[in-house]
Protein backbone atom coordinates (compact mmCIF):
# COMPACT_ATOMS: atom_id res chain seq x y z
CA UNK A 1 -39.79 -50.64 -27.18
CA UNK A 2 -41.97 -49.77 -24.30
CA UNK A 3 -42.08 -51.34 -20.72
CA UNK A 4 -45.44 -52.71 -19.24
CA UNK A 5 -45.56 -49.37 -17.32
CA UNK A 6 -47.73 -46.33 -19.27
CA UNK A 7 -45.27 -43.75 -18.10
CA UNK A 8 -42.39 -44.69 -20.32
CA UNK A 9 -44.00 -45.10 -23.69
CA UNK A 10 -44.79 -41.71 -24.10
CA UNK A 11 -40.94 -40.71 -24.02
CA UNK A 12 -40.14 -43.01 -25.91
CA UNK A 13 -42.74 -42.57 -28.50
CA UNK A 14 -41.66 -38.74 -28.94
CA UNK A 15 -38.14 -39.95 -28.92
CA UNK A 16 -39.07 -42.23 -31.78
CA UNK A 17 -41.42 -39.08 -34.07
CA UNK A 18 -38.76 -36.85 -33.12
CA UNK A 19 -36.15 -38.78 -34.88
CA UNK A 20 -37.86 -39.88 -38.10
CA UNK A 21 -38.97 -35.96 -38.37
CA UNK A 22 -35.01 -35.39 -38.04
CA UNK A 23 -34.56 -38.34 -40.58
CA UNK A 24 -37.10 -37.52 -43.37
CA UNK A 25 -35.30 -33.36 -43.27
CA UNK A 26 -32.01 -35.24 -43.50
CA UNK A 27 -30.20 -33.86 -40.43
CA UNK A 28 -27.46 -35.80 -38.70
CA UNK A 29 -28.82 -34.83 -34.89
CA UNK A 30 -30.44 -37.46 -33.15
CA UNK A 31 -32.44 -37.27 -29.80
CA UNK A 32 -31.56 -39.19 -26.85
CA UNK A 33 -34.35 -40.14 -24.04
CA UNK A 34 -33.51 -42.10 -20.50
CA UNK A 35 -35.68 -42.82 -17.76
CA UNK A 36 -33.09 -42.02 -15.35
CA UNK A 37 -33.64 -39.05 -12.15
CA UNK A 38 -31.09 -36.37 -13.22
CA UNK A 39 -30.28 -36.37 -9.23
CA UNK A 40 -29.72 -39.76 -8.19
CA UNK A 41 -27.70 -39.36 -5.40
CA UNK A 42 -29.10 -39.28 -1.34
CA UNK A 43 -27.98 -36.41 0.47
CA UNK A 44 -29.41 -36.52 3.86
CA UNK A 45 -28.61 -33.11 4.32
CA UNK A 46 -31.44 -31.91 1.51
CA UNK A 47 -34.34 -34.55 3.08
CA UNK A 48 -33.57 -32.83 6.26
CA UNK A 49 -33.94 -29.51 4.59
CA UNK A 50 -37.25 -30.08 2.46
CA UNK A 51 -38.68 -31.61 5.09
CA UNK A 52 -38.56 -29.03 8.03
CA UNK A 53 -39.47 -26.77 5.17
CA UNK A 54 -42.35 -28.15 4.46
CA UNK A 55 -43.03 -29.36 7.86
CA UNK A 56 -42.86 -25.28 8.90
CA UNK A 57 -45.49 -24.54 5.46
CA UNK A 58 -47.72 -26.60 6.93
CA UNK A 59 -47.39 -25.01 10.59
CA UNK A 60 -48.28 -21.76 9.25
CA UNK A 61 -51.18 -23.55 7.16
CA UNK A 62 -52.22 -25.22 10.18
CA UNK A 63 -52.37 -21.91 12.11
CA UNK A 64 -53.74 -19.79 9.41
CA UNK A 65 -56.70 -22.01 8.25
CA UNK A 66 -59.27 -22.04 12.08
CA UNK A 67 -59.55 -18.41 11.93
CA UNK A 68 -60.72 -18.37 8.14
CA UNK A 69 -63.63 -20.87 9.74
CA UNK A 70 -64.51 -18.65 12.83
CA UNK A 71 -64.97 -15.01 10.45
CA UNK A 72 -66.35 -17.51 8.41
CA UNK A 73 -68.81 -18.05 11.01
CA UNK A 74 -68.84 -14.89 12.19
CA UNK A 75 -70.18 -12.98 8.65
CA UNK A 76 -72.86 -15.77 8.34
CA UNK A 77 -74.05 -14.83 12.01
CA UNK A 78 -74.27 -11.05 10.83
CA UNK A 79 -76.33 -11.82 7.27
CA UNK A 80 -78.10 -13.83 9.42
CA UNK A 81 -78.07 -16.87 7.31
């Protein structure tokens, strides 16, 4: 019921208790699991996009993150620590 890999038993195990719960209250719906992507499709035109967009986050990370260590610096200087 359950490949080697961890990841898909637990799915399918809900998929399974969700059922016989529907089963024992005698309803007619049934639930349906797949371990498929919901987008499968490339589109170079989005791995363009997320990546210049997260290529710019981490710019401003980049640029943000030496002056938190110099006033870091800085106030232990003043306290004298």
């Amino acid at each position: 019921m359950c490949s080697p890999e961890p990841i898909n038993c637990f799915p399918v195990l809900v998929n399974i208790l969700s059922n016989t719960f529907l089963r024992l209250f005698n309803s007619t719906a049934r639930l349906r699991v797949w371990s498929e992507l919901f987008y499968v499709g490339e589109n170079p035109e989005l791995k363009n996009y997320i990546f210049f967009g997260l290529f710019t986050y981490l710019l401003v990370l980049a640029a943000g993150l030496p002056p938190l260590f110099a006033m870091s610096s800085v106030e232990d200087y003043k306290v004298k620590t």
